[in-house]
Protein backbone atom coordinates (compact mmCIF):
# COMPACT_ATOMS: atom_id res chain seq x y z
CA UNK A 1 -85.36 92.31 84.38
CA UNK A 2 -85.02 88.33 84.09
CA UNK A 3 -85.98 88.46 80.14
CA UNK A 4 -87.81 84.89 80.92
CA UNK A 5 -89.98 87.20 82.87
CA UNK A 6 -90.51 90.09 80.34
CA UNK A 7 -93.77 91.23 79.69
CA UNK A 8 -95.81 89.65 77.09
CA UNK A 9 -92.69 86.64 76.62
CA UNK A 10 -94.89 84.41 78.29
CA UNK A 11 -98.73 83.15 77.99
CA UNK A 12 -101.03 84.92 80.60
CA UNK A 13 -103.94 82.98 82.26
CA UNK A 14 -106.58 84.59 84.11
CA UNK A 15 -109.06 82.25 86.09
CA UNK A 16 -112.61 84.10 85.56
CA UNK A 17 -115.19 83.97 88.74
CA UNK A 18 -118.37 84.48 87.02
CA UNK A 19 -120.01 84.11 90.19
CA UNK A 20 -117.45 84.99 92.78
CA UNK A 21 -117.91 82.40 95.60
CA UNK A 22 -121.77 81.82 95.42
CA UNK A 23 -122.11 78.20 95.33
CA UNK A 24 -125.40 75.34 95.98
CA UNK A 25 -123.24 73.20 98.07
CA UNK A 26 -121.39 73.99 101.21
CA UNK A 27 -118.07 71.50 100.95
CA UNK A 28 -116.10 71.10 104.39
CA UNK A 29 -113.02 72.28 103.09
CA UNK A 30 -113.82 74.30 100.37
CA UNK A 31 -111.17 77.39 100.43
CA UNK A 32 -113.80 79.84 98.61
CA UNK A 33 -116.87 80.10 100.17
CA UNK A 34 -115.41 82.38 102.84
CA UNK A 35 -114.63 84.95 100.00
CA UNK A 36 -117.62 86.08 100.10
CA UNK A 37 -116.90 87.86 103.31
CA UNK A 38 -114.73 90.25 101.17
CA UNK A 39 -117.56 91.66 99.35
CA UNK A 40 -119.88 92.10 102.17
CA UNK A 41 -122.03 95.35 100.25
CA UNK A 42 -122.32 92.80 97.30
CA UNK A 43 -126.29 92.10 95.97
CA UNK A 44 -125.26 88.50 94.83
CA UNK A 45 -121.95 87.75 92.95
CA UNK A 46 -122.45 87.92 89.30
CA UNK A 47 -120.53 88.79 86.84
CA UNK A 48 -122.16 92.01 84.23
CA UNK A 49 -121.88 91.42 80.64
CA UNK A 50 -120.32 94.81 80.06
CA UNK A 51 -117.37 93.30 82.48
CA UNK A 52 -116.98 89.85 80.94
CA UNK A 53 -116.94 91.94 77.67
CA UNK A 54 -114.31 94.09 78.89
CA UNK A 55 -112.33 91.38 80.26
CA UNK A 56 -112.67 89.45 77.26
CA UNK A 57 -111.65 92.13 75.02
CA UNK A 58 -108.26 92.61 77.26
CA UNK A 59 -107.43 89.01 77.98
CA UNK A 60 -107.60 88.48 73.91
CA UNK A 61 -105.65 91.30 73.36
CA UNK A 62 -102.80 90.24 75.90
CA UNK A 63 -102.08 87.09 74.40
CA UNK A 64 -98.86 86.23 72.51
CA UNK A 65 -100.05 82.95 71.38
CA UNK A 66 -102.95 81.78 68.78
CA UNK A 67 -104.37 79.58 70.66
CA UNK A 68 -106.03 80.93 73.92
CA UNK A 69 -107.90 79.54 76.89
CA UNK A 70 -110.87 80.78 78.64
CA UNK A 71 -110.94 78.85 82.36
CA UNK A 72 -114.43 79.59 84.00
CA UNK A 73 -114.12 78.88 88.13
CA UNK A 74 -116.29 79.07 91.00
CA UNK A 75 -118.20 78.71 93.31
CA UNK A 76 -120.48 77.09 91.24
CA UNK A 77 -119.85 78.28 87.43
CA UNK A 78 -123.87 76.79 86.57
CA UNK A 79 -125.26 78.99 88.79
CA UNK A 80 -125.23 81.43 85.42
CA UNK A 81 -127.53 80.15 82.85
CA UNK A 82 -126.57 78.89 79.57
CA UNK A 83 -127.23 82.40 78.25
CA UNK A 84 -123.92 83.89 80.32
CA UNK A 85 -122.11 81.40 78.36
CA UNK A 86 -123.46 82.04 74.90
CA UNK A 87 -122.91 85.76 75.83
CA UNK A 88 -119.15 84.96 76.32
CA UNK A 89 -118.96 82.81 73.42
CA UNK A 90 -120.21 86.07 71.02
CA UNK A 91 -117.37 88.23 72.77
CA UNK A 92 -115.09 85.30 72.25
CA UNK A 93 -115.85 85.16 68.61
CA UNK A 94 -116.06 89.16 67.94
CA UNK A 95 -112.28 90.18 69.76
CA UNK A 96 -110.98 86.64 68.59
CA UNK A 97 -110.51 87.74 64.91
CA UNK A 98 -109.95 84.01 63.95
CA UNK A 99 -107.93 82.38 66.57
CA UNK A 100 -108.41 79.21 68.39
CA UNK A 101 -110.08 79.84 71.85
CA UNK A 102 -110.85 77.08 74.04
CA UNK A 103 -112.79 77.13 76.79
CA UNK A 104 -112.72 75.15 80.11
CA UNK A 105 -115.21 74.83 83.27
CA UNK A 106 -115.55 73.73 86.35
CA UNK A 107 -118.31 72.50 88.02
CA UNK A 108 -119.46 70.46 91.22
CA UNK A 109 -121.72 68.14 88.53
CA UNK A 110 -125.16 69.11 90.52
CA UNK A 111 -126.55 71.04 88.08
CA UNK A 112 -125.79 69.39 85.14
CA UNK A 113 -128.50 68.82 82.75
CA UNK A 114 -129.24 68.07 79.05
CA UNK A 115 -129.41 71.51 77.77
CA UNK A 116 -125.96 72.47 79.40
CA UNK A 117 -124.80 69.05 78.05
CA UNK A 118 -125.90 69.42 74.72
CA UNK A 119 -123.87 73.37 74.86
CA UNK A 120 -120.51 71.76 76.09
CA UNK A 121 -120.75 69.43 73.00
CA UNK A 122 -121.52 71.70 70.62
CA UNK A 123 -119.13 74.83 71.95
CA UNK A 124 -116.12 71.78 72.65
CA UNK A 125 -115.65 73.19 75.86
CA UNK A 126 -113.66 70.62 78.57
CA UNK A 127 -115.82 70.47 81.89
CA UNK A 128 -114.10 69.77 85.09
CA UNK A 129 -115.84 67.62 87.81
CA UNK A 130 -115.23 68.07 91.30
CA UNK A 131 -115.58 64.38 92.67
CA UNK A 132 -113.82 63.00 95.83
CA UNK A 133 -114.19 59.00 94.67
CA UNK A 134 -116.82 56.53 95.57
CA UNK A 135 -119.82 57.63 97.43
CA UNK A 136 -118.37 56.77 100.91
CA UNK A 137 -115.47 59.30 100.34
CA UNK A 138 -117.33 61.95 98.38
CA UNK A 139 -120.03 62.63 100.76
CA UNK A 140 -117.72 62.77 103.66
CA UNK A 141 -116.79 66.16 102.95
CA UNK A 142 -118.76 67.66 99.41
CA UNK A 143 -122.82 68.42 100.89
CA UNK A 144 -125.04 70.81 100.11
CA UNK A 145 -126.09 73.54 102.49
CA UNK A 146 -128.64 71.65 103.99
CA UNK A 147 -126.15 68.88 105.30
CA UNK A 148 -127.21 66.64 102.62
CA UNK A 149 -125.29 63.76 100.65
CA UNK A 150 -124.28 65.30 96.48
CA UNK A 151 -122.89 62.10 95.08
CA UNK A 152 -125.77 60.51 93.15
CA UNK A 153 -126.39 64.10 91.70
CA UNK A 154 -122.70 64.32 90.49
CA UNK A 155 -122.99 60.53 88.98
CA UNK A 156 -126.33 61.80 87.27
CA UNK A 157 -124.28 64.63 86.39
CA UNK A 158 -121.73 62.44 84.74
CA UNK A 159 -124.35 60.22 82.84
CA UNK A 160 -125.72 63.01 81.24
CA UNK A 161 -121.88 64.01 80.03
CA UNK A 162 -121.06 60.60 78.51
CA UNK A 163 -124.64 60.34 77.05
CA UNK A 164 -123.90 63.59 75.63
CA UNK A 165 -119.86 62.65 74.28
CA UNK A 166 -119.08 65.91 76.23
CA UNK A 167 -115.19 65.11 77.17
CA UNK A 168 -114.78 66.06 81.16
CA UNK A 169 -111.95 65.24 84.05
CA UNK A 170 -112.17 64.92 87.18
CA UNK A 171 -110.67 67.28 90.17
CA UNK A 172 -110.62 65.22 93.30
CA UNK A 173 -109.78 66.72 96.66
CA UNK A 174 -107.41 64.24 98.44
CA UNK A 175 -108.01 65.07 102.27
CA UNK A 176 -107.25 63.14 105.66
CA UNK A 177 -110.14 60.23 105.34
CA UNK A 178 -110.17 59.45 101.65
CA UNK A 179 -105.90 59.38 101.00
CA UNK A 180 -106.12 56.16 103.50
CA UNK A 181 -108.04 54.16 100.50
CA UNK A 182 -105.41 54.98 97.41
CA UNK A 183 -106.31 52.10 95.33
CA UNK A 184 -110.30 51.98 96.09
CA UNK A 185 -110.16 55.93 95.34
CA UNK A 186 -108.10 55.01 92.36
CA UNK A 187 -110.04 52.45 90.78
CA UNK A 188 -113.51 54.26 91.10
CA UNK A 189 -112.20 56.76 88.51
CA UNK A 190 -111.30 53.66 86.33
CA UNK A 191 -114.45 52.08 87.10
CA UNK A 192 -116.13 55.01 85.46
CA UNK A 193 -113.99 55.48 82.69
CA UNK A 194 -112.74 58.94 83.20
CA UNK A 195 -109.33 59.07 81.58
CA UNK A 196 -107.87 62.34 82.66
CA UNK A 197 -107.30 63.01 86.82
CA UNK A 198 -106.49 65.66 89.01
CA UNK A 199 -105.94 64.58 92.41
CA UNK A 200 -105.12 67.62 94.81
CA UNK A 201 -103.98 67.42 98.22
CA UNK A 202 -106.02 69.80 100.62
CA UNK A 203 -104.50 71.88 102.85
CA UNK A 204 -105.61 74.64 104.81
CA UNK A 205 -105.26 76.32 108.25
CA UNK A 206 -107.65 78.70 110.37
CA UNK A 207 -105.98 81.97 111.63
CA UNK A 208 -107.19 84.78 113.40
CA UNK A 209 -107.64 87.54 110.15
CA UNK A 210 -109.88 90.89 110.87
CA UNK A 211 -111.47 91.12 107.32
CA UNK A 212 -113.68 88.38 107.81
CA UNK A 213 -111.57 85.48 106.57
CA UNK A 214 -110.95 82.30 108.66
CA UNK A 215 -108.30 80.16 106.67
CA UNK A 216 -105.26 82.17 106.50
CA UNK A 217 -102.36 82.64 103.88
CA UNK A 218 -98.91 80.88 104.41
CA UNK A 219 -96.86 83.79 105.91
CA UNK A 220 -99.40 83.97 109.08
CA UNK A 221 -99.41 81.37 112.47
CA UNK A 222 -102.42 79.39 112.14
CA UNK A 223 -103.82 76.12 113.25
CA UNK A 224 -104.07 73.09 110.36
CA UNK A 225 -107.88 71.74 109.82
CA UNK A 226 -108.84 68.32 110.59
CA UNK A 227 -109.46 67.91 107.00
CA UNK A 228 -106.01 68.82 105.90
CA UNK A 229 -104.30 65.41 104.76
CA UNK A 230 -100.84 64.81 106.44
CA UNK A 231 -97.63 64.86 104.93
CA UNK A 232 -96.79 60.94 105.46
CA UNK A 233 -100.17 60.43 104.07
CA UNK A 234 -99.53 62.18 101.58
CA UNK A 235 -96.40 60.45 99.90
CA UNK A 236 -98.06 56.63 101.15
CA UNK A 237 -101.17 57.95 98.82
CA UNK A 238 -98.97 58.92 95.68
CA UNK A 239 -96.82 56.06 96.06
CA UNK A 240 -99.37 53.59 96.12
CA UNK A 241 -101.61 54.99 93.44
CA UNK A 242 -98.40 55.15 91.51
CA UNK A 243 -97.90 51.59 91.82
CA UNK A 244 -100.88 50.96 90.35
CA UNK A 245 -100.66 53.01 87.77
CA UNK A 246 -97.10 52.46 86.48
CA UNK A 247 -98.07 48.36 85.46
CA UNK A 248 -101.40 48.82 83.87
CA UNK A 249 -102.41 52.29 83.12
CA UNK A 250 -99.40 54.60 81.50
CA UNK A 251 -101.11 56.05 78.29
CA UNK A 252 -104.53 55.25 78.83
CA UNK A 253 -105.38 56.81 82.62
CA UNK A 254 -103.85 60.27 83.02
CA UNK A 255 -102.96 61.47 86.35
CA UNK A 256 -102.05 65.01 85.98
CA UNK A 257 -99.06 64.71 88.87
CA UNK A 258 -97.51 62.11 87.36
CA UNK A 259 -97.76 63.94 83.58
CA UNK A 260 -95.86 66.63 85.32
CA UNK A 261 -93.48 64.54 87.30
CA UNK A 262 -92.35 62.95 84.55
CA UNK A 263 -92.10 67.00 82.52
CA UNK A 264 -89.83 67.93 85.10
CA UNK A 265 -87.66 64.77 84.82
CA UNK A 266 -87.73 65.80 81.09
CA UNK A 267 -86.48 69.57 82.06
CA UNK A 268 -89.97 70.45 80.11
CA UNK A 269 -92.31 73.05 81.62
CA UNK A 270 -95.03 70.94 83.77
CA UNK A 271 -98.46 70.95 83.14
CA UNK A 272 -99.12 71.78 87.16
CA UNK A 273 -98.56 75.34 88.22
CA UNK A 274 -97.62 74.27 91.90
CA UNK A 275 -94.58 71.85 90.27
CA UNK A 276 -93.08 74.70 88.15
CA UNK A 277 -89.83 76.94 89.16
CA UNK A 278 -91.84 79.82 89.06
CA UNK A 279 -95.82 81.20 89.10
CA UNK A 280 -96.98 84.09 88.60
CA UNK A 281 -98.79 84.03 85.23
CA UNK A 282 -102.01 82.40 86.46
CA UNK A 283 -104.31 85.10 88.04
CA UNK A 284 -108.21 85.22 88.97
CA UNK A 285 -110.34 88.07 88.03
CA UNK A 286 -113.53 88.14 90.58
CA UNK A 287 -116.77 89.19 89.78
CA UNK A 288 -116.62 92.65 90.16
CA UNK A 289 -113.64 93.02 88.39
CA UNK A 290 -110.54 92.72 91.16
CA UNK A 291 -107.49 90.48 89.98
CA UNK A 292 -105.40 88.42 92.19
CA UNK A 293 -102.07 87.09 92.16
CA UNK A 294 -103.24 83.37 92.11
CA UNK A 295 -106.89 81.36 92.70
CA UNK A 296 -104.92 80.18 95.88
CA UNK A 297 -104.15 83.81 97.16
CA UNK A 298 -107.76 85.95 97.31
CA UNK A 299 -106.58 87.59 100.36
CA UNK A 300 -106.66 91.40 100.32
CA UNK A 301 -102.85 91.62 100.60
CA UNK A 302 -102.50 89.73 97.11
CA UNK A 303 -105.16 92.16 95.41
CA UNK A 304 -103.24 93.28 91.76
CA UNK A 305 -106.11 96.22 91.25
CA UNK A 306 -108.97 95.93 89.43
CA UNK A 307 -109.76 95.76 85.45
CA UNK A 308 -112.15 98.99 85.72
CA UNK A 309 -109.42 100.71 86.51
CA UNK A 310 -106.34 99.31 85.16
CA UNK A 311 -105.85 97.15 82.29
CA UNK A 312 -105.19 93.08 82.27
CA UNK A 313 -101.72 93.25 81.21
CA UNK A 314 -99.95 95.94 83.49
CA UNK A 315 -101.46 94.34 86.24
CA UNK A 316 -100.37 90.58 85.52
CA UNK A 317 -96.60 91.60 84.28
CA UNK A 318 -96.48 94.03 86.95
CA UNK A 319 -93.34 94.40 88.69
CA UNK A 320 -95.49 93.24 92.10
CA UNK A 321 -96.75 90.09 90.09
CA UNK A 322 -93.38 89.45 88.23
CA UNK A 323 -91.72 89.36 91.85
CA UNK A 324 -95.13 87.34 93.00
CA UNK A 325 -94.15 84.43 90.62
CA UNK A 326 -89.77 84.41 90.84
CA UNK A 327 -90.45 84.55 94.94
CA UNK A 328 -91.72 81.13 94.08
CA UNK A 329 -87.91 80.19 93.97
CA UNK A 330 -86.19 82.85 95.33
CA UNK A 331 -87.76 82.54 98.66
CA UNK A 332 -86.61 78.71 98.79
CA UNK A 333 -85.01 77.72 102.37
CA UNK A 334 -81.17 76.52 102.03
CA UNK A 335 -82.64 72.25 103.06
CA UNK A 336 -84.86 72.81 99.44
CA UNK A 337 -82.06 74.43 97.52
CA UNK A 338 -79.89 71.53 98.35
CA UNK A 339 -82.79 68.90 97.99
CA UNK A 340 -81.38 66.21 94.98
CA UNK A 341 -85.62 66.61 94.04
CA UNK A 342 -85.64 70.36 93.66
CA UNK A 343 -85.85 69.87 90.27
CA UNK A 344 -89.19 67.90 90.28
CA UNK A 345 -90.83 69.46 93.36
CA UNK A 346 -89.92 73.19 93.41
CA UNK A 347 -91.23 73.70 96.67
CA UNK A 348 -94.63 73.13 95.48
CA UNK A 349 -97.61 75.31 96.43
CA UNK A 350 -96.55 78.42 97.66
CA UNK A 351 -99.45 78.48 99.81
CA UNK A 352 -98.51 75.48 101.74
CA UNK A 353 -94.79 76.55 102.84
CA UNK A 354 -95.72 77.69 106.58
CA UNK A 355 -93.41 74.58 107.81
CA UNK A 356 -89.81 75.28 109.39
CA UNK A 357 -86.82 73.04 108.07
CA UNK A 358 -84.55 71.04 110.38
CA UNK A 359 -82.29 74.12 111.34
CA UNK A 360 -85.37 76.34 111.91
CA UNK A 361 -85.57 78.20 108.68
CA UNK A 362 -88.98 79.30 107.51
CA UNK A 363 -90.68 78.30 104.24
CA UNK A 364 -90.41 74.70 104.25
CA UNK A 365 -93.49 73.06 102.59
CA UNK A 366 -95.51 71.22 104.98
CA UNK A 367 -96.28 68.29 102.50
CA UNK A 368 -92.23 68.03 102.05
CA UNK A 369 -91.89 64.56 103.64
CA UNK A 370 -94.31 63.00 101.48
CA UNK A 371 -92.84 64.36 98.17
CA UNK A 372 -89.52 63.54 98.92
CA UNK A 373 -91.11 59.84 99.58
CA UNK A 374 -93.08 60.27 96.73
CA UNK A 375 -89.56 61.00 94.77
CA UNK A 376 -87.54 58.87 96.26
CA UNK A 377 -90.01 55.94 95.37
CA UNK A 378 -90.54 56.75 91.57
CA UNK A 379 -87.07 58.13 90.32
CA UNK A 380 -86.20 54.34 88.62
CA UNK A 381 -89.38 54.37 86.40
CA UNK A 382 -88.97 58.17 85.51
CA UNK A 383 -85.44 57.35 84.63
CA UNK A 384 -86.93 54.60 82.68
CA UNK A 385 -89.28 56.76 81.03
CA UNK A 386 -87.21 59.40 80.35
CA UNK A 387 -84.65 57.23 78.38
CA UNK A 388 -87.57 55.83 76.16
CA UNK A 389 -88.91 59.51 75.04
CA UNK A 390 -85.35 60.50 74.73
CA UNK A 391 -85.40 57.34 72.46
CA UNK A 392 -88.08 58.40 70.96
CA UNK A 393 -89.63 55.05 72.27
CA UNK A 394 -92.87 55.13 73.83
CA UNK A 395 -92.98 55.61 77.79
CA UNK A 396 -95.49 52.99 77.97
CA UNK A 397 -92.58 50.63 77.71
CA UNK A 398 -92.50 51.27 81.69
CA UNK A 399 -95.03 49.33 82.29
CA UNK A 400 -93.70 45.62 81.79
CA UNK A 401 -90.49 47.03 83.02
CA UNK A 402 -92.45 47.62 86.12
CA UNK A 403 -94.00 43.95 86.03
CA UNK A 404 -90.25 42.08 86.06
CA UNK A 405 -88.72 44.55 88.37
CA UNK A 406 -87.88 43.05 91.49
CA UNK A 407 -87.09 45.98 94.09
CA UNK A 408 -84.96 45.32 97.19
């Protein structure tokens, strides 16, 4: 066994669904809601507290590292009251026996209000916000179920954060409209002062599955959504918001892709799962207890086992999940093993390598064109960076490099 793989050499992560897939909004392309289907016998998706003590307990246990981070996901995480929370704190505190546990959420924003506020400040946990941009581009896609618009309830949402010195990010969804407007999508998130962004490119495809699922999983022929943002798009979005941020913004706005661009330009594990060699050691444990490979992979054929019935650890450094996460690279068609950008793109998401390569060979990512412009464009100012933190020099130093540079 690769000993980089052994069990219990590496941290574990396990994404918890407190509420499965139940959610108050009804986003376009959100990749969850359909999950529901696979608990059809289900009375409503919640979480018990003898399972979130159980998992708790486990997940603790597992870890080889003092500090350890709790990620709740959804669906909509607020859709369990503050109590669920304090419930998990009091397991937190009574397996933790003194170590530093962290704890991050997600949420859509909606629901936000001063009593979850005023618990996020005073537990220090990190709340995610799912926001597309300005109003125009958020409400194109993120409604509620009755067709309605969400975006003044996730600025209200936001208020209420900064009123309450809660620190938050931001997740936004780049999809076919809003990846046109890189610099008005940009500068919203600047406008508002949030400091730390995700921005994640959607893709998705509908198949023709018999256990009630419509998207599919990359090994099956399916048909790409409208929504999906195209692969030209794709690298003309990242270069430009690049451009934008390399002369005014390195070290005070953090884009999360660029962060881990510039890791793998360091040869430094990346803080992005889908940029890394391998995967493998992120899971998600739904509701009821099943695990699955990856957040990205709740498909029935990616189903570990279940936590009632087998425990955390043999199921996330199980042979099947070891294999799960080095297939990452193994699985890599000759045109990406021979790529000069292997080494910052690792044939990104797993899930979005349904593509064929120029001689025919499956596995090719589908966004491929726009990393390798993407790469292509940024390599002199994460050679520049690199030198200064080899330097020991701040990487900031980029930046009025980036002013005087005349490109040809």
């Amino acid at each position: 066994m690769n000993k980089t793989f052994a069990p219990f050499a590496k941290p574990m992560y396990v994404m918890l669904k407190s509420v499965g897939s139940a959610c108050n909004l009804k986003c376009e392309y959100c990749y969850y809601l359909e999950k529901e289907n696979l608990y059809p016998s289900a009375k409503g998706q919640l979480m018990s507290d003898a399972l979130l003590e159980k998992f708790t307990e486990q997940y603790i246990n597992s870890q080889t590292q003092n500090e350890i981070l709790f990620t709740w996901h959804g669906g909509e995480t607020l859709l369990r009251p503050v109590s669920f929370y304090k419930k998990a704190l009091e397991f937190q505190k009574k397996y933790g026996r003194g170590r530093k546990i962290d704890n991050v959420i997600q949420t859509n924003g909606t629901l936000l209000n001063d009593a979850w506020c005023e618990f996020f400040k005073e537990n220090n946990f990190l709340v995610g916000i799912s926001i597309d941009g300005p109003q125009e581009f958020h409400d194109e896609y993120r409604r509620n179920k009755g067709g309605q618009p969400t975006f003044v309830k996730v600025m209200k949402g936001i208020h209420l954060l900064k009123k309450h010195g809660v620190e938050f990010n931001a997740m936004a969804v780049v999809n076919d409209f809003n990846a046109d407007y890189p610099l008005e999508f940009y500068n919203f998130f600047k406008q508002i002062d949030c400091r730390y962004i995700q921005f994640a490119p959607i893709v998705e495809r509908i198949g023709n599955r018999t256990d009630g699922l419509k998207l599919s999983a990359p090994h099956e022929v399916a048909e790409l959504t409208d929504f999906s943002v195209k692969p030209v798009q794709w690298g003309k979005f990242l270069c430009a918001l690049f451009d934008e941020w390399i002369k005014e913004d390195v070290g005070k706005f953090y884009i999360q892709m660029f962060d881990s661009t510039l890791a793998n330009w360091m040869g430094v594990q990346p803080g992005v799962c889908t940029l890394a060699k391998h995967c493998g050691h992120a899971g998600v444990m739904e509701f009821n207890g099943d695990v699955y490979s990856c957040d990205h992979f709740v498909f029935p054929e990616y189903k570990l086992g279940n936590i009632n019935d087998e425990s955390l650890a043999s199921m996330m450094y199980s042979e099947r999940q070891l294999k799960f996460g080095t297939d990452k690279h193994d699985t890599l068609p000759r045109q990406c093993k021979e790529c000069e950008f292997l080494f910052a793109c690792n044939g990104e998401c797993p899930k979005n390598r349904f593509a064929f390569t120029k001689d025919g060979e499956p596995g090719l990512n589908y966004l491929c064109a726009g990393w390798k412009m993407f790469y292509n464009h940024v390599a002199p100012y994460m050679d520049f960076m690199k030198n200064e933190l080899m330097h020991e020099r701040p990487p900031a130093n980029v930046m009025e490099w980036a002013r005087n540079r005349k490109v040809r």
